[in-house]
N, C-alpha and C. Protein backbone atom coordinates (compact mmCIF):
# COMPACT_ATOMS: atom_id res chain seq x y z
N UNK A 1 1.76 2.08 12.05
CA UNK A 1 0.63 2.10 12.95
C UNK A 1 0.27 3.55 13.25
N UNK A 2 -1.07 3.52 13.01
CA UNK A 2 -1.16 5.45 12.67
C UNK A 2 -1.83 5.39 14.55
N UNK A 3 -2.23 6.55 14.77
CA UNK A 3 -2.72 7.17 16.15
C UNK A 3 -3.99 7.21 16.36
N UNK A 4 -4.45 6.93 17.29
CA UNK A 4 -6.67 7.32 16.85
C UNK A 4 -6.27 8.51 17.22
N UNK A 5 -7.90 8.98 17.08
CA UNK A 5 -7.95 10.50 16.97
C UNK A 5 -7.93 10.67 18.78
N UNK A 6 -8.46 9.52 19.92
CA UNK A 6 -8.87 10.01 21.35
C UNK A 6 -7.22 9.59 22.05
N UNK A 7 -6.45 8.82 20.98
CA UNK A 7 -5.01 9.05 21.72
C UNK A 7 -3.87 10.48 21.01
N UNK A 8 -4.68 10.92 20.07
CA UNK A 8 -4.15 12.09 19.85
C UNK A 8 -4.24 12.98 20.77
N UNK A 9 -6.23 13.19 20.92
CA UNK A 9 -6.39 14.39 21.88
C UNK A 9 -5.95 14.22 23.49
N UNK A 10 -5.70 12.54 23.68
CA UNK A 10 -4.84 12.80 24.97
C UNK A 10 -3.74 13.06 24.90
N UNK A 11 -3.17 12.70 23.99
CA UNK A 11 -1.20 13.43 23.86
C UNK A 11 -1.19 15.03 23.97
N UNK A 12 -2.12 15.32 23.37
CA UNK A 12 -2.33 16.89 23.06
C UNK A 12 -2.93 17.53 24.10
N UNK A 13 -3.57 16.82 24.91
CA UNK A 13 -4.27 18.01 26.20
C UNK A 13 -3.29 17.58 27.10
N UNK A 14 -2.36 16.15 27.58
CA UNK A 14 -1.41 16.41 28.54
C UNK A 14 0.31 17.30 27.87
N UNK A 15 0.12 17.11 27.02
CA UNK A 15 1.29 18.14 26.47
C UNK A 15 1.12 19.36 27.33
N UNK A 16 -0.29 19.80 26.36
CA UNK A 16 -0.42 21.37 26.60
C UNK A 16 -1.02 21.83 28.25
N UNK A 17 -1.03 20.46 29.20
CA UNK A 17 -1.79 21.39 30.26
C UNK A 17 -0.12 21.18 31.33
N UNK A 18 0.59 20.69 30.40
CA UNK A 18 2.06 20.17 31.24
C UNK A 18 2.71 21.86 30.89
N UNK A 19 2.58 22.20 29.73
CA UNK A 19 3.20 23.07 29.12
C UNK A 19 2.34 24.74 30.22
N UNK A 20 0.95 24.36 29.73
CA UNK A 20 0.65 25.38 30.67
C UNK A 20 1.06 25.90 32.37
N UNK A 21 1.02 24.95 33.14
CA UNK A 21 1.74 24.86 34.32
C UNK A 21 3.33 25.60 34.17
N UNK A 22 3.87 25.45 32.98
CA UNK A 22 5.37 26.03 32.77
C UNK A 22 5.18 27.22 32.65
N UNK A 23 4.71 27.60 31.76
CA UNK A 23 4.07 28.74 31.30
C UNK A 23 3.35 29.71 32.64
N UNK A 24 2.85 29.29 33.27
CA UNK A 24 1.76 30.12 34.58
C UNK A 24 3.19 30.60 35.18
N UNK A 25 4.33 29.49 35.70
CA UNK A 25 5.07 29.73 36.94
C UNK A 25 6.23 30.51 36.03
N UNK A 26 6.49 30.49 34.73
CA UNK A 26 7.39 31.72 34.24
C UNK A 26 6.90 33.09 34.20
N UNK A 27 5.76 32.73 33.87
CA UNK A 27 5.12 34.33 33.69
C UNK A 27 5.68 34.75 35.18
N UNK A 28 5.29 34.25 36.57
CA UNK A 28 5.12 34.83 37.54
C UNK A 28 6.78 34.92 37.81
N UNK A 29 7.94 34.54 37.28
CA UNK A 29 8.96 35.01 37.60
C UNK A 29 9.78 35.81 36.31
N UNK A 30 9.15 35.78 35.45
CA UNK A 30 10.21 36.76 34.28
C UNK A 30 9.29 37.96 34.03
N UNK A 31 7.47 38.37 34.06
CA UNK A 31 7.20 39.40 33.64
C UNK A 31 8.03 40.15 34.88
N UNK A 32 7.86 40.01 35.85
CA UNK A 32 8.65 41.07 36.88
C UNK A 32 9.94 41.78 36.31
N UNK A 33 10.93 40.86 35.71
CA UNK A 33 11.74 41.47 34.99
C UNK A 33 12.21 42.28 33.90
N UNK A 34 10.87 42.49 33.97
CA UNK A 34 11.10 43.28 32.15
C UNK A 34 9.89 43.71 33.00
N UNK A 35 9.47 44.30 34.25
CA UNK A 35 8.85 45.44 34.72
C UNK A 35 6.92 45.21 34.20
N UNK A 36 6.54 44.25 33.90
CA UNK A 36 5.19 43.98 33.49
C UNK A 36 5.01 43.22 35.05
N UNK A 37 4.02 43.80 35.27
CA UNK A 37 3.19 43.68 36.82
C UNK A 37 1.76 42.71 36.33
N UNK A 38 1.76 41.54 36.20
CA UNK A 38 -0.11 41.19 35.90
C UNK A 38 -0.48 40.39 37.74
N UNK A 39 -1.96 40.44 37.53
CA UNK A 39 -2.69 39.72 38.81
C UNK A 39 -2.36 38.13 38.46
N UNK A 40 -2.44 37.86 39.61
CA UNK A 40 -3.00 35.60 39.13
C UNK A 40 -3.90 35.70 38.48
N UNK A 41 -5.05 36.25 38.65
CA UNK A 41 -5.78 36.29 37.35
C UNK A 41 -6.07 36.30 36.41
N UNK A 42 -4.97 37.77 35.46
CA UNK A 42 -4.63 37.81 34.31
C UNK A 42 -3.61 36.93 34.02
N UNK A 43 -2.57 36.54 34.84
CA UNK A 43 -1.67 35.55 34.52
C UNK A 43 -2.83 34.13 34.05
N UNK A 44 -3.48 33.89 34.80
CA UNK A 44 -4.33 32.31 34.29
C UNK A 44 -4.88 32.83 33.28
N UNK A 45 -6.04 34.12 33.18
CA UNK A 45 -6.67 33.87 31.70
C UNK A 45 -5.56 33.96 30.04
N UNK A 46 -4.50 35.09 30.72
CA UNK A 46 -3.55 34.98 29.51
C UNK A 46 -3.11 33.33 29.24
N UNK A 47 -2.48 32.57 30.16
CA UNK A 47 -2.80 30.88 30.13
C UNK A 47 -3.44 30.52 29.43
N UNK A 48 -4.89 30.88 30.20
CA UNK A 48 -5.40 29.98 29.46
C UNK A 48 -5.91 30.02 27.62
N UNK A 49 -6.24 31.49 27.78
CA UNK A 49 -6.18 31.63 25.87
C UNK A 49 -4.85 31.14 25.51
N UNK A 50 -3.67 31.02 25.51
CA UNK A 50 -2.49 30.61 24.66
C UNK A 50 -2.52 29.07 25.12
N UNK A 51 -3.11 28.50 25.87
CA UNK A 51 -3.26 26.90 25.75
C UNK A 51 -4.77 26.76 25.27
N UNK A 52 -5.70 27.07 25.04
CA UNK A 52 -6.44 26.61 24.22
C UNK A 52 -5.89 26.66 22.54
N UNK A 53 -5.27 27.60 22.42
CA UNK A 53 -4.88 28.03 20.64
C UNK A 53 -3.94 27.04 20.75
N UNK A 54 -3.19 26.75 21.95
CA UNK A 54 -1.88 25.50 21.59
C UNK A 54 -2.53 24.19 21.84
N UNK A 55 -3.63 23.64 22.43
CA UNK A 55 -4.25 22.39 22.25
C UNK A 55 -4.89 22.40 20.84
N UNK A 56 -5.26 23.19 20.13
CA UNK A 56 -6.05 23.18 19.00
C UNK A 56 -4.82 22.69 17.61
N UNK A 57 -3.49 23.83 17.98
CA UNK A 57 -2.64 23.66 17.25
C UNK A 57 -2.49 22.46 17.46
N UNK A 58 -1.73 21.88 18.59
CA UNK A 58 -1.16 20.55 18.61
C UNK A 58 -2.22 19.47 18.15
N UNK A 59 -3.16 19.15 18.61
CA UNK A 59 -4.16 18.39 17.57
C UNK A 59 -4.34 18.30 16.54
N UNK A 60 -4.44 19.44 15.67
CA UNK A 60 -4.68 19.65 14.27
C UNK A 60 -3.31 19.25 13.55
N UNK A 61 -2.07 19.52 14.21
CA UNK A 61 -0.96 19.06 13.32
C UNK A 61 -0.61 17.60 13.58
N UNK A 62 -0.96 17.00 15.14
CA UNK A 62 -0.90 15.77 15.15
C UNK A 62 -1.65 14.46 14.62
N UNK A 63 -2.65 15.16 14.07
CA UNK A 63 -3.94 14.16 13.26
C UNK A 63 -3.37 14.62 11.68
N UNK A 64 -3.08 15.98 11.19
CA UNK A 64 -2.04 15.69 9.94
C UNK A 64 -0.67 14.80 9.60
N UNK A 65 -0.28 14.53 10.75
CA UNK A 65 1.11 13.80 10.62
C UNK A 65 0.73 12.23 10.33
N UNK A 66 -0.51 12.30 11.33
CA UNK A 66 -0.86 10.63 11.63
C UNK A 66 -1.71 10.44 10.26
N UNK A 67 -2.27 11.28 10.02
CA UNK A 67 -3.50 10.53 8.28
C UNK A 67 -2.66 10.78 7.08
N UNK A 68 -1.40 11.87 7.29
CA UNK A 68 -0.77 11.92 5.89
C UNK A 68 -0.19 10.47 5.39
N UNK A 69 0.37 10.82 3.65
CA UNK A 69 0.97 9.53 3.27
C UNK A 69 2.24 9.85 3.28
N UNK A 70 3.28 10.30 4.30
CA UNK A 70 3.92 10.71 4.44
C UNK A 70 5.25 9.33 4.85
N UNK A 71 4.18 8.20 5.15
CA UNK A 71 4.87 7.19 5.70
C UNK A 71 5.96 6.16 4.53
N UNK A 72 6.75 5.51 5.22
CA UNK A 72 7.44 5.08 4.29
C UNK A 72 7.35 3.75 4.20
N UNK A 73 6.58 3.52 2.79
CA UNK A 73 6.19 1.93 2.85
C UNK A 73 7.42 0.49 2.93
């Protein structure tokens, strides 16, 4: 049973906006440690460019997994 493409892009945008939230609240406790100072600001837009490139990724490889013939008859 393969995946549609609108339960792909929901697997793939709650992945990546679960992932982003991880991502926002590490930045704000590990750049400090290694001495990189950013605003909330730059912390969200850096966010948000590396979750758009990771919703794109995760889609594009999850609609290859699901249409390949990779399956085992």
């Amino acid at each position: 049973m393969s995946q549609s493409r609108r339960g792909s892009l929901v697997e793939s945008v709650s992945n990546v906006f679960i992932g982003y939230g991880i991502n926002f609240a590490l930045n704000l406790a590990l750049f400090p440690l290694f001495g990189w100072h950013i605003s909330l600001h730059q912390n969200f837009v850096l966010g948000t460019i590396y979750t758009v490139v990771s919703l794109v990724r995760s889609y594009v490889i999850r609609r290859f997994f699901s249409n390949n013939e990779w399956r085992q008859a």
